[in-house]
C-alpha atoms as a PDB file:
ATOM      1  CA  UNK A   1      45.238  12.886  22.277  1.00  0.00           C
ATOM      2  CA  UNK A   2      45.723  10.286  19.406  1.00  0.00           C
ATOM      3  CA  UNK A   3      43.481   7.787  21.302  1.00  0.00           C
ATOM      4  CA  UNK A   4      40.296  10.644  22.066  1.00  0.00           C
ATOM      5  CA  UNK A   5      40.337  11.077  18.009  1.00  0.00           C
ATOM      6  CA  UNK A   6      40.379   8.064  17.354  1.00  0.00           C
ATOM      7  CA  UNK A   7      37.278   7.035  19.762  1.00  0.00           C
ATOM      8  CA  UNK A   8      35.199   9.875  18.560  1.00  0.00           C
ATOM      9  CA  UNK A   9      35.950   9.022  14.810  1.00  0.00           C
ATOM     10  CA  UNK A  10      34.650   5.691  16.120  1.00  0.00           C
ATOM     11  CA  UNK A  11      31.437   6.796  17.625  1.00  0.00           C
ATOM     12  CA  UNK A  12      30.980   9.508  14.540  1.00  0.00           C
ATOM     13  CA  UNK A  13      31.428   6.368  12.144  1.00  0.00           C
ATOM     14  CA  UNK A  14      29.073   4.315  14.720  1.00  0.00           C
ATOM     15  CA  UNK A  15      26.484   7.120  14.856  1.00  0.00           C
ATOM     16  CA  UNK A  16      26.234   7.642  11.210  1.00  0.00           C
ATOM     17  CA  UNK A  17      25.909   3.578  10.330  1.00  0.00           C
ATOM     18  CA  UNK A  18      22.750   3.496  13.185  1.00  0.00           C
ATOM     19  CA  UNK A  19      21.286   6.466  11.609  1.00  0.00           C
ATOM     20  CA  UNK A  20      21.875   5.146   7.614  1.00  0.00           C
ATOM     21  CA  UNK A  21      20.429   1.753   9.011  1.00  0.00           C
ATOM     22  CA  UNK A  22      17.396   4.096  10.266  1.00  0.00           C
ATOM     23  CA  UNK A  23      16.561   5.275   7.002  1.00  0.00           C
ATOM     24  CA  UNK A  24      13.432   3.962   5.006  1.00  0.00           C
ATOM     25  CA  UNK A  25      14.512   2.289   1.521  1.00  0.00           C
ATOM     26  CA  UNK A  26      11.189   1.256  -1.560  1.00  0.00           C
ATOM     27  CA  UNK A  27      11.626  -0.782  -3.727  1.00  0.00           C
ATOM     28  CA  UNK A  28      11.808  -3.634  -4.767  1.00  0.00           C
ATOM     29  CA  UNK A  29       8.204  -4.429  -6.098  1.00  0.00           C
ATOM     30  CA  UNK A  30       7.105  -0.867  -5.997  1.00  0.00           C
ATOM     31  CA  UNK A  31       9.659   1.246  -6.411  1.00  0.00           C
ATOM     32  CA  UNK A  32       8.394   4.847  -5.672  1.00  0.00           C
ATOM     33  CA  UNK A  33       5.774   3.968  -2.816  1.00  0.00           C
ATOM     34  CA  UNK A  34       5.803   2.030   0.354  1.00  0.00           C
ATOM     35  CA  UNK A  35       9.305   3.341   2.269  1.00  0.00           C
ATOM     36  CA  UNK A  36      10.454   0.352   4.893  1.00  0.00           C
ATOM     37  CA  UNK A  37      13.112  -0.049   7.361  1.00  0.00           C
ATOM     38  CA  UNK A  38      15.247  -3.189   7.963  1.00  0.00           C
ATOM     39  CA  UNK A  39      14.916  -4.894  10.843  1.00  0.00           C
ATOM     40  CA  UNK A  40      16.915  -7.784  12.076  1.00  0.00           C
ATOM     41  CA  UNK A  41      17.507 -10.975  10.262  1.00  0.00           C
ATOM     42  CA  UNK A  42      15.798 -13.684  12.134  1.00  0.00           C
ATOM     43  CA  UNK A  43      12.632 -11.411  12.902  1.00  0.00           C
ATOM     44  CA  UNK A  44       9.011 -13.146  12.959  1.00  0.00           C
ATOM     45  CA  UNK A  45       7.983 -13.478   9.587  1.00  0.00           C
ATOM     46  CA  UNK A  46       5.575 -15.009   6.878  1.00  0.00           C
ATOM     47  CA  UNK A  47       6.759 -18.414   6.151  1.00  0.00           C
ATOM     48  CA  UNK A  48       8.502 -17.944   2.604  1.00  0.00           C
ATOM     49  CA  UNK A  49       7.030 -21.796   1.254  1.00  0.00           C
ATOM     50  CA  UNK A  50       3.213 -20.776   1.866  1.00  0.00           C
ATOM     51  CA  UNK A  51       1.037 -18.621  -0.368  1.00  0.00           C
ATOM     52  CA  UNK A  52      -1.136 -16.093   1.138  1.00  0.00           C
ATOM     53  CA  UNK A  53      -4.052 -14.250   0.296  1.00  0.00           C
ATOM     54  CA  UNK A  54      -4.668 -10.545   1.871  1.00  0.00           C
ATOM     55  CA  UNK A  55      -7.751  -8.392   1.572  1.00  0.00           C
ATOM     56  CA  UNK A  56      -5.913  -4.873   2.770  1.00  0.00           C
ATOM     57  CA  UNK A  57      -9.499  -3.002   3.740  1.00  0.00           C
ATOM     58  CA  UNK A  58      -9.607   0.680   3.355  1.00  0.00           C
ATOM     59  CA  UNK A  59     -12.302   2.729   4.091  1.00  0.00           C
ATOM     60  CA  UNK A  60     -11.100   6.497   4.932  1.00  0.00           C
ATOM     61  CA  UNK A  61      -9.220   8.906   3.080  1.00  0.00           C
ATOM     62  CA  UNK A  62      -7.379  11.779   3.951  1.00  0.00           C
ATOM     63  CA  UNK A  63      -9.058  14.778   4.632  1.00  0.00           C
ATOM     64  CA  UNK A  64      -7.018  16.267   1.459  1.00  0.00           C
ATOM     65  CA  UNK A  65      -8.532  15.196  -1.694  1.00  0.00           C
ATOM     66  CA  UNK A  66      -5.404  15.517  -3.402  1.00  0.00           C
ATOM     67  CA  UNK A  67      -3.344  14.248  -0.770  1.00  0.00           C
ATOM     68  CA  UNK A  68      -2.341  10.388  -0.786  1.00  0.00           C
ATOM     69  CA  UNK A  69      -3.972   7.905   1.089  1.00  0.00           C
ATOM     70  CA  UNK A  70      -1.467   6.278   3.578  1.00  0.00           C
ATOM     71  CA  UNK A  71      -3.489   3.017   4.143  1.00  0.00           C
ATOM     72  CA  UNK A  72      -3.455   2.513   0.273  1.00  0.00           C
ATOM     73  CA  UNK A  73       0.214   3.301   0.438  1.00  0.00           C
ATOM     74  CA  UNK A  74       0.163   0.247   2.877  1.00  0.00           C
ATOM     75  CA  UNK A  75      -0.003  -2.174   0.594  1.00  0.00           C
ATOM     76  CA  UNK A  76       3.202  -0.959  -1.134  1.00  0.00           C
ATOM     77  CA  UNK A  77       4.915  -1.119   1.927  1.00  0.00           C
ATOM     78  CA  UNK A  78       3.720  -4.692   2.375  1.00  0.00           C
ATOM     79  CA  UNK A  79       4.993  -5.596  -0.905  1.00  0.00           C
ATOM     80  CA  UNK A  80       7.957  -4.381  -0.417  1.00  0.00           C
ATOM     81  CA  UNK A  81       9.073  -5.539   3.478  1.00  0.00           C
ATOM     82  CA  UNK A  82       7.993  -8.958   2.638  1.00  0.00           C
ATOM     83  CA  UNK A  83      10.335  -8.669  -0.694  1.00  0.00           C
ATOM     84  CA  UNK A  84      12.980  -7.401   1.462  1.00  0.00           C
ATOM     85  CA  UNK A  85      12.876 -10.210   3.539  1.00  0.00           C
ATOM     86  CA  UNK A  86      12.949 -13.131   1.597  1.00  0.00           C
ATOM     87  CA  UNK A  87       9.236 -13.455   0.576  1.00  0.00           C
ATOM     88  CA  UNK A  88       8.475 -13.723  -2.866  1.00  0.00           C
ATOM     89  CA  UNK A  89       6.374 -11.019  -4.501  1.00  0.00           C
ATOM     90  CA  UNK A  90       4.585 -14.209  -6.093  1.00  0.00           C
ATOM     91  CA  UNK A  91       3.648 -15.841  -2.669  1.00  0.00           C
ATOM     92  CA  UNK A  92       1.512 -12.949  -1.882  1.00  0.00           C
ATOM     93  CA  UNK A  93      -2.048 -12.491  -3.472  1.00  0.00           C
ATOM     94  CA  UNK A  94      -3.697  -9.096  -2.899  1.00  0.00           C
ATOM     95  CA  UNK A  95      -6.853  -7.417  -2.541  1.00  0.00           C
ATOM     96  CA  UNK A  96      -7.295  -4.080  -1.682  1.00  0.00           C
ATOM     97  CA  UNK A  97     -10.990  -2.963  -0.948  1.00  0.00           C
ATOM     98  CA  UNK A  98     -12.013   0.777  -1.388  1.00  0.00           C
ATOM     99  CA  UNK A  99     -15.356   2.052   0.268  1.00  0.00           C
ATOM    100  CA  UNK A 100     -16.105   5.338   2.059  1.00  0.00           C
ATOM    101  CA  UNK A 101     -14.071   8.057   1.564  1.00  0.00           C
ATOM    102  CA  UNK A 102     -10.801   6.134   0.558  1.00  0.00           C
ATOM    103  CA  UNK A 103     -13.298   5.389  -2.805  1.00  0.00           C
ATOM    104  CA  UNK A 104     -12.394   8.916  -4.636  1.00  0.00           C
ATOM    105  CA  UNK A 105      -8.897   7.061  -4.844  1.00  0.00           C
ATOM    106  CA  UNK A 106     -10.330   4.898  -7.385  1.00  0.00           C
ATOM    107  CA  UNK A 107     -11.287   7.887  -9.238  1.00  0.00           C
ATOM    108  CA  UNK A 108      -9.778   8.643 -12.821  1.00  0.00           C
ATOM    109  CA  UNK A 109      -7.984  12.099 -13.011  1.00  0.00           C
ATOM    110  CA  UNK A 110     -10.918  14.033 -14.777  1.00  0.00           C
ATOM    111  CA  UNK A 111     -13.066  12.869 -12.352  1.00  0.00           C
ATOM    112  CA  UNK A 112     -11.706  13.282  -9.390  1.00  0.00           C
ATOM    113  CA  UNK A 113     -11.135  16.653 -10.847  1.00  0.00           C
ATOM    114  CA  UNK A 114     -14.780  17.058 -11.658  1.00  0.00           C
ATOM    115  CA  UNK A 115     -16.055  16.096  -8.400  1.00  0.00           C
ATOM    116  CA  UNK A 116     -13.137  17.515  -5.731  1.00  0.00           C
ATOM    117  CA  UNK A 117     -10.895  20.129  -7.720  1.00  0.00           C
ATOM    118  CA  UNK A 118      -8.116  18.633  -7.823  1.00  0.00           C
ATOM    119  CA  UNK A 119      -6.029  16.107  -9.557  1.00  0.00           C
ATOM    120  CA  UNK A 120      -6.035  12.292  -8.020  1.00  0.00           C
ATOM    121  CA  UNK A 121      -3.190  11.679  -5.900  1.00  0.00           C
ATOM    122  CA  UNK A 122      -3.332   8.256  -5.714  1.00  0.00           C
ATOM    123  CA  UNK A 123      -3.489   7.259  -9.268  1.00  0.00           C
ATOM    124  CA  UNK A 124       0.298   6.620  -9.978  1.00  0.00           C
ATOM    125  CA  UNK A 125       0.786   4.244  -6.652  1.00  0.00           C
ATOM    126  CA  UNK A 126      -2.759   2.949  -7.805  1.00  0.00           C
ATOM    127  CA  UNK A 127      -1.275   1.812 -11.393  1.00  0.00           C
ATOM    128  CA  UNK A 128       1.996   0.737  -9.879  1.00  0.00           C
ATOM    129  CA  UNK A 129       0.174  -2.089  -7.448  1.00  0.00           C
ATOM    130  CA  UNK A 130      -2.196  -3.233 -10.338  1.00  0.00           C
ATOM    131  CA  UNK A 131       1.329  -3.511 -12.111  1.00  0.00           C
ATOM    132  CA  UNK A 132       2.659  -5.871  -9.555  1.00  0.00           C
ATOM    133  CA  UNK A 133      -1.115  -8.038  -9.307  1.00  0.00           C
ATOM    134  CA  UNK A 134      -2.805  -6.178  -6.570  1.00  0.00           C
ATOM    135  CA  UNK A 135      -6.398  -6.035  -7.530  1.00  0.00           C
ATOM    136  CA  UNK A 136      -8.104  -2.657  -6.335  1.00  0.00           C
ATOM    137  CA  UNK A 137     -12.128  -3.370  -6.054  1.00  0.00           C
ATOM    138  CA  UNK A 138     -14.637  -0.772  -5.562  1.00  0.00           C
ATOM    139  CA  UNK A 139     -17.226  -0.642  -3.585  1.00  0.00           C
ATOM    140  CA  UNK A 140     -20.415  -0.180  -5.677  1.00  0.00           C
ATOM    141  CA  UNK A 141     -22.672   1.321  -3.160  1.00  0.00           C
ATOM    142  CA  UNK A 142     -20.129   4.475  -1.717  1.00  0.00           C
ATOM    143  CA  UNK A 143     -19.473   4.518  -5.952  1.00  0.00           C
ATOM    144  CA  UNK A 144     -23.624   5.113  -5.898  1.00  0.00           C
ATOM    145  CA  UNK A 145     -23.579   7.079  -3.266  1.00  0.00           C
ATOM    146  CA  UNK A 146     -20.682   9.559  -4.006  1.00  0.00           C
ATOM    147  CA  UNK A 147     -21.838   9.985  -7.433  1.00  0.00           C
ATOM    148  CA  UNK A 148     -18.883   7.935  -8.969  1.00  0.00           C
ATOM    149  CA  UNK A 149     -19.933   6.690 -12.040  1.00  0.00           C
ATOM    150  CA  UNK A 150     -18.728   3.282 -13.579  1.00  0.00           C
ATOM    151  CA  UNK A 151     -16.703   5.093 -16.737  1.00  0.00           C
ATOM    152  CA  UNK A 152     -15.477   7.754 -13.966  1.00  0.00           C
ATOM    153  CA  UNK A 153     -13.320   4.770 -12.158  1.00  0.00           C
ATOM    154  CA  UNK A 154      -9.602   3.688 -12.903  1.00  0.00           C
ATOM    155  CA  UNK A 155      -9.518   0.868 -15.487  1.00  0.00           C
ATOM    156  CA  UNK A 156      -7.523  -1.314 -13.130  1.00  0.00           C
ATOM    157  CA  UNK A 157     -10.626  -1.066 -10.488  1.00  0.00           C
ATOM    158  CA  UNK A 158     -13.083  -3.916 -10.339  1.00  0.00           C
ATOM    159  CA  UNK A 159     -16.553  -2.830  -9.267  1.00  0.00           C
ATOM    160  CA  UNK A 160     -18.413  -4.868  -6.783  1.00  0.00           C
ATOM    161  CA  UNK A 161     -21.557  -4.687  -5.308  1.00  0.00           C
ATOM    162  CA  UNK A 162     -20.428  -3.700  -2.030  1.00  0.00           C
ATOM    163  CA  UNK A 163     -16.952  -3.935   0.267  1.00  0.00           C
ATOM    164  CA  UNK A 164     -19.101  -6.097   2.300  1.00  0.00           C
ATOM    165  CA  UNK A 165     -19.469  -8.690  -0.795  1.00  0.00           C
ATOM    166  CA  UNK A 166     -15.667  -8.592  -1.425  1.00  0.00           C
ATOM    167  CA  UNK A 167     -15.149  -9.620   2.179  1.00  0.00           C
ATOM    168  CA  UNK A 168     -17.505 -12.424   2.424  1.00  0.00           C
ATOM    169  CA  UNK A 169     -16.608 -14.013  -1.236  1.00  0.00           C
ATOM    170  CA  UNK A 170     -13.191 -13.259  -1.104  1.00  0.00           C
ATOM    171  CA  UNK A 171     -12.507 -14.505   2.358  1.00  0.00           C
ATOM    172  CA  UNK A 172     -14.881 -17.609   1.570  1.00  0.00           C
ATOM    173  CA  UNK A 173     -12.043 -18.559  -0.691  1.00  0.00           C
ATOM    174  CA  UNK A 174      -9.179 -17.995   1.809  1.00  0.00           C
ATOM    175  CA  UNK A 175      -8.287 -14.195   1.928  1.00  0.00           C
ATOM    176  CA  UNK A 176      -7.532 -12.918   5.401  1.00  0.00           C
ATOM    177  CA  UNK A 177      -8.570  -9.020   6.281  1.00  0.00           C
ATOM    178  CA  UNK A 178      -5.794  -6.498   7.354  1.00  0.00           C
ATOM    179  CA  UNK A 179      -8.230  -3.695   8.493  1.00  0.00           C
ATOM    180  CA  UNK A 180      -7.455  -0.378   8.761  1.00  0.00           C
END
Protein backbone atom coordinates (compact mmCIF):
# COMPACT_ATOMS: atom_id res chain seq x y z
CA UNK A 1 0.00 0.00 0.00
CA UNK A 2 2.97 2.30 1.05
CA UNK A 3 4.51 1.90 -2.46
CA UNK A 4 0.83 2.78 -4.59
CA UNK A 5 0.94 6.23 -2.42
CA UNK A 6 3.91 6.86 -2.95
CA UNK A 7 3.75 6.42 -6.98
CA UNK A 8 0.63 8.42 -7.24
CA UNK A 9 2.12 11.28 -5.01
CA UNK A 10 4.78 10.93 -7.71
CA UNK A 11 2.67 11.24 -10.75
CA UNK A 12 0.34 14.04 -8.79
CA UNK A 13 3.76 15.97 -8.17
CA UNK A 14 4.76 15.03 -11.98
CA UNK A 15 1.37 16.15 -13.32
CA UNK A 16 1.26 19.39 -11.56
CA UNK A 17 5.16 20.44 -12.59
CA UNK A 18 4.03 19.60 -16.61
CA UNK A 19 0.99 21.61 -16.14
CA UNK A 20 2.92 24.78 -14.07
CA UNK A 21 5.59 24.43 -16.95
CA UNK A 22 2.37 24.83 -19.35
CA UNK A 23 1.43 28.02 -18.06
CA UNK A 24 2.09 31.38 -20.01
CA UNK A 25 4.42 33.87 -17.90
CA UNK A 26 4.89 38.25 -19.39
CA UNK A 27 7.23 39.95 -18.56
CA UNK A 28 10.13 40.84 -18.74
CA UNK A 29 10.08 43.85 -21.25
CA UNK A 30 6.37 44.22 -21.14
CA UNK A 31 5.10 43.20 -18.23
CA UNK A 32 1.23 43.10 -18.56
CA UNK A 33 1.00 42.01 -22.37
CA UNK A 34 2.46 39.34 -24.50
CA UNK A 35 1.91 35.86 -22.21
CA UNK A 36 4.75 33.11 -23.46
CA UNK A 37 5.54 29.65 -22.63
CA UNK A 38 9.03 28.14 -22.12
CA UNK A 39 10.21 25.89 -24.33
CA UNK A 40 13.35 23.90 -24.17
CA UNK A 41 16.79 25.25 -23.73
CA UNK A 42 18.68 24.61 -26.86
CA UNK A 43 15.55 25.49 -29.15
CA UNK A 44 16.22 27.35 -32.64
CA UNK A 45 16.69 30.78 -31.91
CA UNK A 46 17.84 34.39 -32.98
CA UNK A 47 21.50 34.51 -32.66
CA UNK A 48 21.97 36.66 -29.34
CA UNK A 49 25.42 38.69 -31.01
CA UNK A 50 23.33 40.08 -34.13
CA UNK A 51 20.97 43.05 -34.15
CA UNK A 52 17.78 42.78 -35.93
CA UNK A 53 15.34 44.94 -37.34
CA UNK A 54 11.44 43.79 -37.52
CA UNK A 55 8.59 45.55 -39.25
CA UNK A 56 5.57 43.47 -37.30
CA UNK A 57 2.70 44.41 -40.16
CA UNK A 58 -0.80 44.68 -38.96
CA UNK A 59 -3.58 45.36 -40.92
CA UNK A 60 -6.95 43.91 -39.24
CA UNK A 61 -8.51 44.46 -36.07
CA UNK A 62 -10.87 42.68 -34.15
CA UNK A 63 -14.27 42.86 -34.96
CA UNK A 64 -14.74 44.49 -31.28
CA UNK A 65 -13.73 48.01 -31.27
CA UNK A 66 -12.97 47.87 -27.78
CA UNK A 67 -11.54 44.59 -27.78
CA UNK A 68 -7.58 44.21 -28.10
CA UNK A 69 -5.89 43.52 -31.10
CA UNK A 70 -3.97 40.15 -30.77
CA UNK A 71 -1.47 40.80 -33.67
CA UNK A 72 -0.50 44.12 -31.87
CA UNK A 73 -0.28 42.08 -28.72
CA UNK A 74 2.32 40.11 -30.88
CA UNK A 75 4.87 42.23 -30.60
CA UNK A 76 4.79 42.04 -26.77
CA UNK A 77 5.02 38.54 -26.94
CA UNK A 78 8.06 38.88 -29.20
CA UNK A 79 9.68 41.07 -26.80
CA UNK A 80 9.26 39.10 -24.26
CA UNK A 81 10.17 35.22 -25.63
CA UNK A 82 13.25 36.60 -27.11
CA UNK A 83 14.03 38.26 -23.46
CA UNK A 84 13.26 35.01 -21.99
CA UNK A 85 15.65 33.37 -23.94
CA UNK A 86 18.70 35.09 -23.79
CA UNK A 87 18.14 37.88 -26.40
CA UNK A 88 18.62 41.23 -25.39
CA UNK A 89 15.68 43.63 -25.49
CA UNK A 90 18.44 46.01 -27.11
CA UNK A 91 19.31 43.60 -30.06
CA UNK A 92 15.87 43.92 -31.33
CA UNK A 93 14.68 47.10 -33.31
CA UNK A 94 10.92 47.34 -33.93
CA UNK A 95 8.42 48.59 -36.19
CA UNK A 96 5.00 47.98 -35.98
CA UNK A 97 2.85 49.20 -39.03
CA UNK A 98 -0.95 49.98 -38.54
CA UNK A 99 -3.28 50.23 -41.71
CA UNK A 100 -6.84 48.97 -42.23
CA UNK A 101 -8.82 48.27 -39.52
CA UNK A 102 -5.98 47.52 -36.93
CA UNK A 103 -5.52 51.71 -37.52
CA UNK A 104 -8.41 52.71 -34.82
CA UNK A 105 -5.67 51.16 -32.42
CA UNK A 106 -3.67 54.14 -32.96
CA UNK A 107 -6.55 56.13 -31.94
CA UNK A 108 -6.41 58.41 -28.70
CA UNK A 109 -9.20 57.55 -26.12
CA UNK A 110 -11.62 60.50 -27.06
CA UNK A 111 -11.39 59.55 -30.36
CA UNK A 112 -11.79 56.30 -30.60
CA UNK A 113 -14.67 57.15 -28.42
CA UNK A 114 -15.94 59.70 -30.87
CA UNK A 115 -15.78 57.59 -33.81
CA UNK A 116 -16.68 53.76 -32.33
CA UNK A 117 -18.32 54.24 -28.74
CA UNK A 118 -16.13 52.95 -26.87
CA UNK A 119 -12.93 53.45 -25.05
CA UNK A 120 -9.49 52.26 -26.95
CA UNK A 121 -8.40 49.00 -25.87
CA UNK A 122 -5.19 49.02 -27.09
CA UNK A 123 -3.84 52.19 -25.75
CA UNK A 124 -2.11 50.88 -22.50
CA UNK A 125 -0.13 47.85 -24.46
CA UNK A 126 0.29 50.69 -27.16
CA UNK A 127 2.23 53.05 -24.50
CA UNK A 128 3.95 50.11 -22.91
CA UNK A 129 5.85 49.05 -26.44
CA UNK A 130 6.66 52.78 -27.28
CA UNK A 131 8.11 52.50 -23.60
CA UNK A 132 10.40 49.70 -24.49
CA UNK A 133 11.41 51.49 -28.33
CA UNK A 134 8.83 49.94 -30.52
CA UNK A 135 7.85 52.60 -32.93
CA UNK A 136 4.01 52.34 -33.91
CA UNK A 137 3.57 54.18 -37.55
CA UNK A 138 0.35 54.96 -39.07
CA UNK A 139 -0.72 54.58 -42.12
CA UNK A 140 -1.77 57.99 -43.55
CA UNK A 141 -4.12 56.94 -46.19
CA UNK A 142 -6.63 54.30 -43.90
CA UNK A 143 -5.96 57.60 -41.25
CA UNK A 144 -7.66 59.66 -44.48
CA UNK A 145 -9.85 57.31 -45.17
CA UNK A 146 -11.34 56.39 -41.70
CA UNK A 147 -11.63 59.91 -40.82
CA UNK A 148 -8.68 59.78 -38.25
CA UNK A 149 -7.39 62.99 -37.95
CA UNK A 150 -3.62 63.81 -37.22
CA UNK A 151 -4.40 65.42 -33.46
CA UNK A 152 -6.96 62.34 -33.05
CA UNK A 153 -3.75 59.77 -33.07
CA UNK A 154 -1.62 58.55 -29.99
CA UNK A 155 1.42 60.81 -29.47
CA UNK A 156 3.74 57.84 -29.66
CA UNK A 157 2.33 57.15 -33.43
CA UNK A 158 4.37 58.36 -36.36
CA UNK A 159 2.26 59.18 -39.40
CA UNK A 160 3.39 58.07 -42.75
CA UNK A 161 2.18 58.40 -46.00
CA UNK A 162 1.13 54.98 -46.41
CA UNK A 163 2.01 51.24 -44.79
CA UNK A 164 3.23 50.66 -48.19
CA UNK A 165 6.00 53.58 -47.72
CA UNK A 166 7.01 52.18 -44.28
CA UNK A 167 7.68 48.85 -45.95
CA UNK A 168 9.69 49.93 -48.83
CA UNK A 169 11.91 52.67 -46.75
CA UNK A 170 12.10 50.78 -43.80
CA UNK A 171 13.03 47.50 -45.33
CA UNK A 172 15.46 49.49 -47.80
CA UNK A 173 17.41 50.01 -44.65
CA UNK A 174 17.34 46.38 -43.38
CA UNK A 175 13.93 45.70 -41.59
CA UNK A 176 12.48 42.29 -42.32
CA UNK A 177 8.37 41.95 -42.45
CA UNK A 178 6.58 39.52 -39.97
CA UNK A 179 3.10 39.70 -41.69
CA UNK A 180 0.11 38.97 -40.20
Amino acid sequence: MHFINRTFLLITLAVAAQAAAAEPALGPVIESYGPVYAVPEGSFNLDPNEQYKIIMDIGKGPDDPAALNRSIESTARFLNMHARNGIRADKLEIAVVLHGSAARAALTNSAHEEHFGVQNGNRALLDELSRAGVTVYICGQTAAHRGFSPDQLLPQGVMAVSAMTVHVRLQQEGYRAILF
